[in-house]
Protein backbone atom coordinates (compact mmCIF):
# COMPACT_ATOMS: atom_id res chain seq x y z
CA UNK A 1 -42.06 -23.93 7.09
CA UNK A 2 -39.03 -22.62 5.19
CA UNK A 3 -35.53 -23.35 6.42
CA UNK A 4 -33.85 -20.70 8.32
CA UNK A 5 -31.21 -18.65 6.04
CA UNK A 6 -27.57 -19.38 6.80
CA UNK A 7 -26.43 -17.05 9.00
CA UNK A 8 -24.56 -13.89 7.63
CA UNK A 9 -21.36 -13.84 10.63
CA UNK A 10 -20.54 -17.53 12.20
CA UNK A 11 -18.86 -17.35 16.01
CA UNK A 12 -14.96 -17.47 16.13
CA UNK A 13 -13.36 -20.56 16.43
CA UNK A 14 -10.17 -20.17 17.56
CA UNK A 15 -7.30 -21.64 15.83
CA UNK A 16 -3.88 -22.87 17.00
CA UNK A 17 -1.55 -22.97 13.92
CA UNK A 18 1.54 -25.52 13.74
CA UNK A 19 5.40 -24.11 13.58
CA UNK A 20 6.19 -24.79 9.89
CA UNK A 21 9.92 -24.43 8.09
CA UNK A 22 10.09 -23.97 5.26
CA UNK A 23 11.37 -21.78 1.40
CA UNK A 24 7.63 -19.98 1.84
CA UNK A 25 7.56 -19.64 5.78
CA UNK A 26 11.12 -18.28 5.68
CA UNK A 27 10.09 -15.99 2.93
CA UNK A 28 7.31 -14.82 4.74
CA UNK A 29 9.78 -14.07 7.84
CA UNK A 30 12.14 -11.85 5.87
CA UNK A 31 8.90 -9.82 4.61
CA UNK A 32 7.98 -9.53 8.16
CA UNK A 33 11.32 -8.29 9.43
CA UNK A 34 11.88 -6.05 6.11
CA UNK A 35 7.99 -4.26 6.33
CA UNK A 36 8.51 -4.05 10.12
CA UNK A 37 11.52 -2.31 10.52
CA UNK A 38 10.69 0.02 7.92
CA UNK A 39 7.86 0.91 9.87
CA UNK A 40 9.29 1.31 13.17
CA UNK A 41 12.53 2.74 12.13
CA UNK A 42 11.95 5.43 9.21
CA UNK A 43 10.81 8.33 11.15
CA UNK A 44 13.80 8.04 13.01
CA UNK A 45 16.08 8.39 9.69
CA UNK A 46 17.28 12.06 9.40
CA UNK A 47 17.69 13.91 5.94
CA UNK A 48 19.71 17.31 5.95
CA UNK A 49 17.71 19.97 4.28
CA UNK A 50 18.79 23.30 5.43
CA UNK A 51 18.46 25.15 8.43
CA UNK A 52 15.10 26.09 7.51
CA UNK A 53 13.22 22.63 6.69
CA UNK A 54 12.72 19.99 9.16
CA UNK A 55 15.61 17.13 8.82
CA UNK A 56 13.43 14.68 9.60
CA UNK A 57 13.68 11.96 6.11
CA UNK A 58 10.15 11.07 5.97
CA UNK A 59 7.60 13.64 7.51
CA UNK A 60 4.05 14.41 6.83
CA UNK A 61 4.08 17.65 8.61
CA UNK A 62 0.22 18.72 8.97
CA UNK A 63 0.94 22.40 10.62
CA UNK A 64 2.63 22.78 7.26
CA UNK A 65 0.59 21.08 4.88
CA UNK A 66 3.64 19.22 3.10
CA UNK A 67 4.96 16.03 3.03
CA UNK A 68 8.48 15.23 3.14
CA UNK A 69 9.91 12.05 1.31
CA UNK A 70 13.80 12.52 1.53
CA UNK A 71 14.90 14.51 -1.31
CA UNK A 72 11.14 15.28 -2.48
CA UNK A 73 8.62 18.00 -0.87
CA UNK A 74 5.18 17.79 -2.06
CA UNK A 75 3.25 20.81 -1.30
CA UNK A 76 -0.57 21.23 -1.03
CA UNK A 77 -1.07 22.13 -4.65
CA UNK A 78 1.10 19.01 -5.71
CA UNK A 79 -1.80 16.39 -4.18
CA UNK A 80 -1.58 14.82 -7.62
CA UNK A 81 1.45 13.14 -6.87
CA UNK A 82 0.28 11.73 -3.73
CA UNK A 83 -3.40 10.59 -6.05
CA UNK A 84 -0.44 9.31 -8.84
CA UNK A 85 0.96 7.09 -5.90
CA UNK A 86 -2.18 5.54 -4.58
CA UNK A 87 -3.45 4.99 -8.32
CA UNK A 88 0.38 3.23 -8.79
CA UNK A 89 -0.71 1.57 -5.09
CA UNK A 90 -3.83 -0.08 -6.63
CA UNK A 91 -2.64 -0.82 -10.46
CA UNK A 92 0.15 -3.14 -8.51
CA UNK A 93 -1.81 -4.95 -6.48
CA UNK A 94 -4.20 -5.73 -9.38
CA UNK A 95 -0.80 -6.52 -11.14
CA UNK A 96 0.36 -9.16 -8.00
CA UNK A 97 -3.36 -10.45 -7.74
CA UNK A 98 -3.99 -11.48 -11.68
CA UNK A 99 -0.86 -12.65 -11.85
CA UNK A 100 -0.15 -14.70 -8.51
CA UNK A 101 -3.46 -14.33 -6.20
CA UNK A 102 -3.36 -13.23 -3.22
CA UNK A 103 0.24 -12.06 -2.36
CA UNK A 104 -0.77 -9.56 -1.17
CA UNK A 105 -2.64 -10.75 1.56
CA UNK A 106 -0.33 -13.83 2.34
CA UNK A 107 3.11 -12.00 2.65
CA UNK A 108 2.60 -8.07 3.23
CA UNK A 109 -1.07 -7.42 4.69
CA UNK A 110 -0.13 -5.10 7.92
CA UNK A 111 -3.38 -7.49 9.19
CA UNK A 112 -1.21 -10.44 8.29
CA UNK A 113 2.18 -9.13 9.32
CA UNK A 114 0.92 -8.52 12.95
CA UNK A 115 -1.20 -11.52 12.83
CA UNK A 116 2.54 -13.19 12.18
CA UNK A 117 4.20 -11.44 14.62
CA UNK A 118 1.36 -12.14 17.45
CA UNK A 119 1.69 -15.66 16.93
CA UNK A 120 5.10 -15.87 16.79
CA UNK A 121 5.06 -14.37 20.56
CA UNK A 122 2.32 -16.98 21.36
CA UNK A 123 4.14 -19.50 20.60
CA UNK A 124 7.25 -18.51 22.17
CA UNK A 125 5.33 -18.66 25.91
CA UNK A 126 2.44 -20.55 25.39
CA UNK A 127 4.34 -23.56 23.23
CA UNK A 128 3.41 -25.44 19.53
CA UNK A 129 -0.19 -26.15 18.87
CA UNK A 130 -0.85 -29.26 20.78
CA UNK A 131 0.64 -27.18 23.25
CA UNK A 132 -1.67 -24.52 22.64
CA UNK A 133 -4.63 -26.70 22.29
CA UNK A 134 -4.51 -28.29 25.71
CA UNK A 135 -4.12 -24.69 27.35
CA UNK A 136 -6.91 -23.35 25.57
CA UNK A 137 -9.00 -26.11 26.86
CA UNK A 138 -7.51 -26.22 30.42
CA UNK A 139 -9.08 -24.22 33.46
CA UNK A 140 -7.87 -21.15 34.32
CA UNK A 141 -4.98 -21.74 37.30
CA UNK A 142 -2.45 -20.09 37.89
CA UNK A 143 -0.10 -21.51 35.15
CA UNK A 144 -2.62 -20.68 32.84
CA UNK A 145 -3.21 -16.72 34.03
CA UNK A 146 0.96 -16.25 34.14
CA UNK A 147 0.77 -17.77 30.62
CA UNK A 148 -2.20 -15.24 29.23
CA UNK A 149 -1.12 -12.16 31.05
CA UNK A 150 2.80 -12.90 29.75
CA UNK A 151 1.49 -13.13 26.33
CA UNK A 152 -0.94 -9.94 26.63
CA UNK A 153 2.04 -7.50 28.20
CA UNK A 154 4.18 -8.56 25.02
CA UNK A 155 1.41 -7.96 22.54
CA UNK A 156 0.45 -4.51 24.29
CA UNK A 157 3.66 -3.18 24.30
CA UNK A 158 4.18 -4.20 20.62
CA UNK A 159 0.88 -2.76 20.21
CA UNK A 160 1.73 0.80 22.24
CA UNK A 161 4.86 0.77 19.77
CA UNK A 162 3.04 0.43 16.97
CA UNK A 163 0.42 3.34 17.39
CA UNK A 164 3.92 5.15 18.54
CA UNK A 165 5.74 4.37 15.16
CA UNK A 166 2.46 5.96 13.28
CA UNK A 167 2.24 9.36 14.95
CA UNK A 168 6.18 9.62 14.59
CA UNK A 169 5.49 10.29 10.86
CA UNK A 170 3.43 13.26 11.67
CA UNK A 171 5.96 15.11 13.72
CA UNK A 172 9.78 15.53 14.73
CA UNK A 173 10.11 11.82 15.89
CA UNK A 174 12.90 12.83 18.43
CA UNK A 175 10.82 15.61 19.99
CA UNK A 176 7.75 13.98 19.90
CA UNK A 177 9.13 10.86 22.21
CA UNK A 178 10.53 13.24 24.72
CA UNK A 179 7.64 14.71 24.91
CA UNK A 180 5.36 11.57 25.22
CA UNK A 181 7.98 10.82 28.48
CA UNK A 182 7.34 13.48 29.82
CA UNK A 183 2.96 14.16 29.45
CA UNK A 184 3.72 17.00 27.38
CA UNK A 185 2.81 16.38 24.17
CA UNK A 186 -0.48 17.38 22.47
CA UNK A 187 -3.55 15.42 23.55
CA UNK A 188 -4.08 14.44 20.06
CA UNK A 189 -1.05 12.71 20.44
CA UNK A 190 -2.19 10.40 22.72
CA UNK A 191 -5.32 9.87 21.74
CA UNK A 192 -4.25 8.39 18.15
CA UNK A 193 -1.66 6.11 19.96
CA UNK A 194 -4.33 4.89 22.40
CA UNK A 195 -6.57 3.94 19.11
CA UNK A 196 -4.14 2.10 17.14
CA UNK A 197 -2.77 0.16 20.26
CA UNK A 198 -6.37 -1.02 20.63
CA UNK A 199 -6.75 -1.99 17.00
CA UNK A 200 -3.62 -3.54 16.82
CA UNK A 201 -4.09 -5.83 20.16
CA UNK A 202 -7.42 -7.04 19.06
CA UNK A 203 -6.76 -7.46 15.35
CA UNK A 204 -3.93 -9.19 15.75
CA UNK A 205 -4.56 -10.75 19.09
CA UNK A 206 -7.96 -11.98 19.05
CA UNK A 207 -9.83 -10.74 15.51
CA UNK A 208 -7.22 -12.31 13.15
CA UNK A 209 -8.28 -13.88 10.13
CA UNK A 210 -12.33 -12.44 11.65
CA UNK A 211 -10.63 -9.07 9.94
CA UNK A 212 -10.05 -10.95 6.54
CA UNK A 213 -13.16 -12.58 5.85
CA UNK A 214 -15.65 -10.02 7.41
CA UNK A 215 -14.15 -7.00 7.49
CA UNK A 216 -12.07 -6.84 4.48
CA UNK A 217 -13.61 -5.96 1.30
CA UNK A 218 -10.45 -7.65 -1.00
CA UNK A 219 -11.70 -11.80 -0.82
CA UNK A 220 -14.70 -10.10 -2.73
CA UNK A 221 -12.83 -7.38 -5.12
CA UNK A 222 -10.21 -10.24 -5.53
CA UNK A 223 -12.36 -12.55 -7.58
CA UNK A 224 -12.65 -10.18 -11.20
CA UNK A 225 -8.68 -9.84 -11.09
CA UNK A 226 -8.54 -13.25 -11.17
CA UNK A 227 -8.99 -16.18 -13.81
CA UNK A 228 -8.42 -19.45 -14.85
CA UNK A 229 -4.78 -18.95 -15.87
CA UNK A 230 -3.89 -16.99 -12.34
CA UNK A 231 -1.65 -19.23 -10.37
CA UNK A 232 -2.96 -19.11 -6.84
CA UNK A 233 -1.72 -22.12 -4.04
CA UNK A 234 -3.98 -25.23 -5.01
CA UNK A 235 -4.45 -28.92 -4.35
CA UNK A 236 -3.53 -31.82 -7.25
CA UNK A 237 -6.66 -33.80 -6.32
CA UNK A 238 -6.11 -35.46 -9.22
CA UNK A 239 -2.76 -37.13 -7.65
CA UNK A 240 -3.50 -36.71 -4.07
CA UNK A 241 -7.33 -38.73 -4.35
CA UNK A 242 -8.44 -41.40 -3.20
CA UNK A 243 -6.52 -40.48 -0.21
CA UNK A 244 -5.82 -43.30 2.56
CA UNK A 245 -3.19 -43.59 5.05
CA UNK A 246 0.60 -43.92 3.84
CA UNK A 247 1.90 -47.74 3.39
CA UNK A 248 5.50 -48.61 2.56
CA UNK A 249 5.60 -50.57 -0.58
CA UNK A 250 6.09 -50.46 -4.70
CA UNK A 251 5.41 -46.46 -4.50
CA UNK A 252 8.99 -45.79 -2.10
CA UNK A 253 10.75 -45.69 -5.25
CA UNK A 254 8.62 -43.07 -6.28
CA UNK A 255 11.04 -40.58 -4.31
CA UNK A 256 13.98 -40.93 -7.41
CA UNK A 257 11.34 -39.28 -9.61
CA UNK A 258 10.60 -36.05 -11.05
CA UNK A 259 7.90 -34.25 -10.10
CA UNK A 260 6.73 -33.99 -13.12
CA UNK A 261 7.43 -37.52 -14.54
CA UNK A 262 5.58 -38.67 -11.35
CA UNK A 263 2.12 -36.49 -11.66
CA UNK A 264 2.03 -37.93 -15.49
CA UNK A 265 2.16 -41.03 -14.35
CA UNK A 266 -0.77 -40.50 -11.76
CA UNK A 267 -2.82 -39.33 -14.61
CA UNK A 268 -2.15 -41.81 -17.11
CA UNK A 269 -2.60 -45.03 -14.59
CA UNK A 270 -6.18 -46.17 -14.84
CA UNK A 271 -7.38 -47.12 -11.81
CA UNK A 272 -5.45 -46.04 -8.75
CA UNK A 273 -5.12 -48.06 -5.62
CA UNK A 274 -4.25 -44.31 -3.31
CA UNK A 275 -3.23 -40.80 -3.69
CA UNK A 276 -0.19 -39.44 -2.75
CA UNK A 277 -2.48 -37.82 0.28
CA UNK A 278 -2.16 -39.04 3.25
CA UNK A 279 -4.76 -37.24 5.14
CA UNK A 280 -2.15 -36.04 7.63
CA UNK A 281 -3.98 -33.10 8.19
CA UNK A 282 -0.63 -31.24 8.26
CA UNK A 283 -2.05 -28.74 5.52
CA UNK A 284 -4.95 -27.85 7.89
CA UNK A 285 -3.19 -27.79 10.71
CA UNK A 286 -0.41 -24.93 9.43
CA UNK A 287 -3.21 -22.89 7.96
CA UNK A 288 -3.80 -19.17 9.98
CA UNK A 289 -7.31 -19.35 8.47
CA UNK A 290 -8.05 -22.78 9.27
CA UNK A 291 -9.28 -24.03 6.59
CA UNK A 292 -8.73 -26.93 4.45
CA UNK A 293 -6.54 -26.42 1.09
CA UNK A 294 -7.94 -29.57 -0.85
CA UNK A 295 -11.90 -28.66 -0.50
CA UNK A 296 -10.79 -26.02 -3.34
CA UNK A 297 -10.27 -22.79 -3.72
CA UNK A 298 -12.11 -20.50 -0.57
CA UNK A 299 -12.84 -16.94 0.26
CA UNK A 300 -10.85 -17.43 3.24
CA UNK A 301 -7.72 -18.41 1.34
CA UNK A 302 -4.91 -16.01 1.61
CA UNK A 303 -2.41 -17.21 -0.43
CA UNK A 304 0.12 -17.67 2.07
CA UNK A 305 1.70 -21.01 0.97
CA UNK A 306 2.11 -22.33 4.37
CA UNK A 307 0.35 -25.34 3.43
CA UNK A 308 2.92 -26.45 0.60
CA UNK A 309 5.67 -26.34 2.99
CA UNK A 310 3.89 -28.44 5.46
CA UNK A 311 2.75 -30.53 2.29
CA UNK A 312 5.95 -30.83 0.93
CA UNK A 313 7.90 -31.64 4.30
CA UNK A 314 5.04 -34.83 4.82
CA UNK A 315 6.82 -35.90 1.20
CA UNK A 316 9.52 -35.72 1.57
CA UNK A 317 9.49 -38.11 5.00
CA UNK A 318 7.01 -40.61 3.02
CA UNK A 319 9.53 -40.45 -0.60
CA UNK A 320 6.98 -39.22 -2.65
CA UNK A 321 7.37 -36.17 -5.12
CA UNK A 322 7.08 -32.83 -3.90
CA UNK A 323 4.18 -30.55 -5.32
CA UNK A 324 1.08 -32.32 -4.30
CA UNK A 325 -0.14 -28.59 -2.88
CA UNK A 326 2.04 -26.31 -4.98
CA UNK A 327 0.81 -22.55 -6.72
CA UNK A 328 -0.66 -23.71 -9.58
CA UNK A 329 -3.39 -22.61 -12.22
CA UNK A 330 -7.00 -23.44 -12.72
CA UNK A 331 -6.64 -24.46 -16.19
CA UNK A 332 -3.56 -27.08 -15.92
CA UNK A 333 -5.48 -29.92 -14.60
CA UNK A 334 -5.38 -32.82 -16.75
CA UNK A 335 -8.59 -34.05 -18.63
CA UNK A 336 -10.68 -36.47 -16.40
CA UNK A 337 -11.01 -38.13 -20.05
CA UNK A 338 -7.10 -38.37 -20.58
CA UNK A 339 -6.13 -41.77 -21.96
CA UNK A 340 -2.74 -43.67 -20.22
CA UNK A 341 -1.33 -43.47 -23.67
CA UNK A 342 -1.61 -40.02 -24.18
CA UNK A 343 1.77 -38.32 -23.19
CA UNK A 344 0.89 -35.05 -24.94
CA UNK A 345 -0.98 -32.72 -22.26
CA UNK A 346 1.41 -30.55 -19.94
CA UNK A 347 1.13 -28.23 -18.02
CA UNK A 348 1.79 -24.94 -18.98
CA UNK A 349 5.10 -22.88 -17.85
CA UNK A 350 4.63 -20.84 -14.75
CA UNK A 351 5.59 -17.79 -17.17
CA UNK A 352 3.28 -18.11 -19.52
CA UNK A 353 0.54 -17.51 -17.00
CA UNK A 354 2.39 -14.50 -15.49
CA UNK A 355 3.28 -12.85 -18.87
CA UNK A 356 -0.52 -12.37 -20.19
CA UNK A 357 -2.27 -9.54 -22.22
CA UNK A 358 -4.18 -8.51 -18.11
CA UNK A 359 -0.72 -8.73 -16.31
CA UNK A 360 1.18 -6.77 -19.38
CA UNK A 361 -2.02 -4.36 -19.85
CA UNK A 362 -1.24 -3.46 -15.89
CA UNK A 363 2.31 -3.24 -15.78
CA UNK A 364 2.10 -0.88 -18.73
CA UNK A 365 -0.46 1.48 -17.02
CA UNK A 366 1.40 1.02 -14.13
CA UNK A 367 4.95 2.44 -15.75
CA UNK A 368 2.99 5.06 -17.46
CA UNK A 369 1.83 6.41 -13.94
CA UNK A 370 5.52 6.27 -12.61
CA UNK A 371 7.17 7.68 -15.52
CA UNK A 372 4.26 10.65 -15.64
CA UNK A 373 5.02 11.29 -12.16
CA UNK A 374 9.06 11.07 -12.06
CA UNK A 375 8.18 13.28 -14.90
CA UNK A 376 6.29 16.20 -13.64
CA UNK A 377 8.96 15.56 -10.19
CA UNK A 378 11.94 16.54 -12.16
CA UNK A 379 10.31 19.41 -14.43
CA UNK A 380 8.65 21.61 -11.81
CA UNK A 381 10.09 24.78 -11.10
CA UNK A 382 11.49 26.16 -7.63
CA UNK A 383 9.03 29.32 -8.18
CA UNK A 384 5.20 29.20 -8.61
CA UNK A 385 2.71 31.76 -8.59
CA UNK A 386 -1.36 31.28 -7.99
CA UNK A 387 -2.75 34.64 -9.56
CA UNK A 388 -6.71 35.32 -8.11
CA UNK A 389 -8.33 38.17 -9.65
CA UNK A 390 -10.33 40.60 -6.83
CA UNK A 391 -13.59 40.43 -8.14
CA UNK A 392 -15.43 42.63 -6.13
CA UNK A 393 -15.27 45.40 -7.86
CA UNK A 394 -14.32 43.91 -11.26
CA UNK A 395 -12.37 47.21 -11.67
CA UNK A 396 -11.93 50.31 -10.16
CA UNK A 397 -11.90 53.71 -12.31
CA UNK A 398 -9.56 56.26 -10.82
CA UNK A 399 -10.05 59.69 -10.87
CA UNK A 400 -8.19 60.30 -14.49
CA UNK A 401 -10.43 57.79 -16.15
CA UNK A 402 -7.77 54.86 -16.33
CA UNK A 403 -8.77 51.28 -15.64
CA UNK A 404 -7.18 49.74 -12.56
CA UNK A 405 -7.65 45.46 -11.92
CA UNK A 406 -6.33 44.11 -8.59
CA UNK A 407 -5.13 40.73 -8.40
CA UNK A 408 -4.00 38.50 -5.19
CA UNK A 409 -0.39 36.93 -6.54
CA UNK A 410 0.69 33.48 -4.50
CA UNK A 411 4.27 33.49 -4.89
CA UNK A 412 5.84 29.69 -4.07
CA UNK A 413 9.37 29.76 -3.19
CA UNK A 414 10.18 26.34 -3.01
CA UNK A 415 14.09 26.44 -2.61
CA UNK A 416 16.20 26.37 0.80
CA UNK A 417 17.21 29.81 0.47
CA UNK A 418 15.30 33.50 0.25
CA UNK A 419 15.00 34.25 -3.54
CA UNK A 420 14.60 37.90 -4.95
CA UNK A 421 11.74 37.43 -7.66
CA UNK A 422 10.72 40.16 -10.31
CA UNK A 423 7.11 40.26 -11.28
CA UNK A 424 6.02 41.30 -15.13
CA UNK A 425 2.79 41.00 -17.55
CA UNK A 426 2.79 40.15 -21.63
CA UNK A 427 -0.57 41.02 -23.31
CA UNK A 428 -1.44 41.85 -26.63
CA UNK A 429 -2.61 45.60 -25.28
CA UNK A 430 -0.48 48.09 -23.43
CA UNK A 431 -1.07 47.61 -19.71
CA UNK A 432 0.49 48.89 -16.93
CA UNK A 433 1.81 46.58 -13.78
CA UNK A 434 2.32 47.90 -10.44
CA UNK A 435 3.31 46.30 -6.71
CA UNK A 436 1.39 47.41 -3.46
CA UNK A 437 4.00 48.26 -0.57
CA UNK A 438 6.80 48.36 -3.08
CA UNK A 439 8.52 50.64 -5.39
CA UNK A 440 10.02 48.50 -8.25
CA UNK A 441 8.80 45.12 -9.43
CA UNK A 442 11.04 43.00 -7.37
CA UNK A 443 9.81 40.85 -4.09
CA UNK A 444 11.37 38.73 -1.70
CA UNK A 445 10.14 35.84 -1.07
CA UNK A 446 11.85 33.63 1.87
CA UNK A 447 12.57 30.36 1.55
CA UNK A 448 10.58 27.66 1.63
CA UNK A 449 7.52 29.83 1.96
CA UNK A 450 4.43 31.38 0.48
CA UNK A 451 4.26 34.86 -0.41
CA UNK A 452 1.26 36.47 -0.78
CA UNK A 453 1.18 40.37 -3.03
CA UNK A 454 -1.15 42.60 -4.23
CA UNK A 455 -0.64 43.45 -7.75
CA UNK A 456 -2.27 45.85 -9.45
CA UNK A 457 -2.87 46.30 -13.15
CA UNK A 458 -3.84 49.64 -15.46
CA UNK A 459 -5.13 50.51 -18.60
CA UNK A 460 -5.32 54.36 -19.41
CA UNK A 461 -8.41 55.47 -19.82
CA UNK A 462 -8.27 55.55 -23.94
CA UNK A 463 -6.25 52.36 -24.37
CA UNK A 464 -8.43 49.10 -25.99
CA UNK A 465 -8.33 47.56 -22.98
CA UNK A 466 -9.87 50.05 -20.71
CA UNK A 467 -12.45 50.34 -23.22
CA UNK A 468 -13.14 46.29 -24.25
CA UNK A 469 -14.84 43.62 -22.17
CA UNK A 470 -11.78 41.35 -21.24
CA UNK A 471 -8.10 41.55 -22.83
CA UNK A 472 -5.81 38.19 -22.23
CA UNK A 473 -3.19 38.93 -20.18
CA UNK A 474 0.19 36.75 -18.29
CA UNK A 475 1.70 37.30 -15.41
CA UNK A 476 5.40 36.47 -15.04
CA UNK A 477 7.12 36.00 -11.62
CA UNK A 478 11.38 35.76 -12.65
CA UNK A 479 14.19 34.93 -10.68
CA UNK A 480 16.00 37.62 -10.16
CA UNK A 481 19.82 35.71 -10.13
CA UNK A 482 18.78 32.45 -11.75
CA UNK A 483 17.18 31.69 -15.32
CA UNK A 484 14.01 30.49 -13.67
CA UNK A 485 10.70 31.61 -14.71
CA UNK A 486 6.76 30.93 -14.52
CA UNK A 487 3.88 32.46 -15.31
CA UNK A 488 -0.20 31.97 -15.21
CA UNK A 489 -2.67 33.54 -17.74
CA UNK A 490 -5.53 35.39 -16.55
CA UNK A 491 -7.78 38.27 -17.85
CA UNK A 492 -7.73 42.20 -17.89
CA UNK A 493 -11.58 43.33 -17.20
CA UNK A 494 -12.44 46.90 -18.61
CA UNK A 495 -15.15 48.90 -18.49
CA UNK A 496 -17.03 47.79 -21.75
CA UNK A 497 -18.82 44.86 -19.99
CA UNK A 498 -20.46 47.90 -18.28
């Protein structure tokens, strides 16, 4: 009988990492307290736009269909910018990922931020690992309950405030939290806060790195933007192995060595009594995927460094070279074949594998995006028009034989003020241009609005373009006090397609 397949989803285990200090760990806490308080504290900011546009600095206002970014409104039509931004989104972190791994993942992941922040909290009232570790596996007293239940308020109200933050961006922040106070905002209100309080407590409470390796589809994707020259966290078996415990001898002195003077060394000798691992297990034990850094590089990996600083720390107390577990590339381990005598391999400079034809080919595409889009931000007018032909009928004849085409004009006043805007055609034929409701060509159009007129267009009843199919027309829309114009092209139907 055939063995059973492995199976596809493997039960949590749950893991207890160790307090680490640390260059990477306190990197990793600035990101945290940089990408969190942006969160929680930009809808609050307030941007002055006039009295008739919400001051509210970043807004995605829904009843409106616009987004608000500071100085920039993006109106329905303008989606491309928000596409240009999520194309910019994903050419970056291809960018990050051929160039460095996972950095993505390890420092500015919202999964791994919270993750962060969860333990952190843990740790504050339940204690260090070991501490951890013997609660986990104690029974449930009372200690134990005033522990859990402590730790679960915290995360739930950092939770609430994070499903709180969210729906602040979709509304006037400061009306919207009086409101919540007091049960009267919309039910759709608290209905999305209720959903992301529940997926941030169990994400970040119990799920954790569960979301990583099952749920998200990046370990996969990951793989293609990486290769052999990518510098990723990784293990110098060839230095650490054979491991064995840590004896004080001829290799102290190894501690007034480079680094790199050190791991030649290791290579050239030719048959090594230890590694410089010590099988402390402090690499393991520091890792919020629990796995083990030296078995290679793993799907689970995140590429949070954690592991050198507990690496290097161990090194440090034993006076051996840091680096041992350092980011490093595929291709820069030495030859297993490398004689002692041979002082010529290196490895390569951490810029050379950064600055490659991928990482250059994305950071170009990636400026072209921005530039395109700062681009069509600076050029677009304050007026637009939208011109949709009626097409039922085609055309009306009136009653002196002329040729009358009605067309629905969109007029866009993007500007903080009303605007008085003159409408006008240019065509090749001689056609006439009139406005329903108004007696000149001039419309106002208040601000920050969209206008919607009736225009209608003649052609007397001997004139070519009564008489052809179609004639080329352009409608103009003109500010009337400002040199600001725009215009669309569309088409003058007469009665020869008859």
């Amino acid at each position: 009988m055939a063995d059973a397949p492995p199976p596809l989803y493997a039960p949590r285990e749950p893991i207890f990492p160790r307090r680490v200090t640390g260059f990477f760990r306190s990197l990793k806490w600035w990101i945290m307290g940089v990408t969190l308080g942006i969160y929680y504290l930009l809808p609050w900011l307030r941007w002055d736009r006039g009295p008739n546009l919400p001051d509210q600095a970043v807004l995605a206002d829904l009843a409106s269909r616009r987004f608000f970014f500071f100085w920039v409104e993006i109106w329905p039509h303008e989606f491309y910018f928000v596409a240009g931004l999520l194309i910019m989104a994903g050419l970056g972190l291809f960018l990050f990922t051929s160039a460095l791994g996972r950095v993505w993942c390890g420092y500015a992941c919202p999964q791994t931020v919270w993750t962060d922040l969860f333990i952190l909290v843990e740790r504050w009232i339940e204690g260090d690992r070991n501490a951890r570790l013997r609660l986990f596996k104690a029974k449930w007293d009372f200690r134990k309950w005033r522990l859990r239940v402590s730790k679960w308020i915290v995360w739930l109200m950092i939770s609430i405030a994070t499903g709180g933050a969210w729906v602040f961006y979709f509304t006037d922040a400061p009306s919207l939290a009086r409101n919540l106070v007091t049960l009267d905002a919309p039910a759709v209100a608290y209905f999305s806060i209720a959903i992301l309080t529940a997926t941030t407590f169990i994400f970040g409470g119990f799920m954790r790195e569960q979301i990583c390796i099952y749920m998200c589809p990046w370990p996969r994707i990951q793989a293609a933007m990486m290769d052999e020259g990518t510098l990723t966290v990784g293990y110098r078996d060839w230095r650490g192995e054979p491991r064995g415990k840590h004896r004080k001898g001829a290799r102290a002195a190894a501690a007034t060595r480079t680094a790199t003077a050190y791991a030649e060394e290791t290579v050239a000798e030719e048959a090594p009594q230890q590694g410089d691992c010590i099988d402390c297990m402090a690499c393991v034990n520091v890792c919020p995927m629990g796995i083990d850094i030296r078995d290679g590089q793993q799907l689970e990996c995140i590429t949070c460094a954690l592991c050198i600083d507990a690496c290097d720390d161990v090194m440090d107390k034993i006076g051996k070279p840091r680096g041992l577990i350092d980011y490093l590339a595929l291709e820069d381990v030495p030859p297993p074949d490398l004689s002692p005598a041979d002082d010529t391999w290196k490895p390569r400079p951490w810029w050379q594998h950064v600055l490659k034809a991928r990482t250059i080919l994305y950071t170009v595409l990636w400026s072209a995006v921005g530039l395109g889009l700062l681009f069509a931000l600076f050029v677009r007018s304050d007026i637009e028009l939208t011109v949709s032909p009626v097409r039922n009928p085609t055309f009306v004849m009136q009653s002196d034989g002329a040729i009358r085409n009605i067309y629905d004009v969109r007029l866009r006043n993007k500007s903080g003020e009303d605007r008085a805007l003159r409408l006008s055609l240019t065509s090749d034929e001689t056609l006439d241009i009139a406005l329903q409701g108004e007696t000149g060509l001039d419309v106002t159009v208040p601000a920050d609005t969209t206008f919607l007129q009736r225009v209608y267009v003649t052609a007397s009843r001997d004139a070519p373009a009564a008489l052809a199919d179609r004639t080329d027309l352009r409608l103009w829309v003109e500010d009337v006090d400002a040199d600001i114009r725009a215009s669309v092209g569309t088409v003058f139907n007469g009665k020869g397609g008859e």
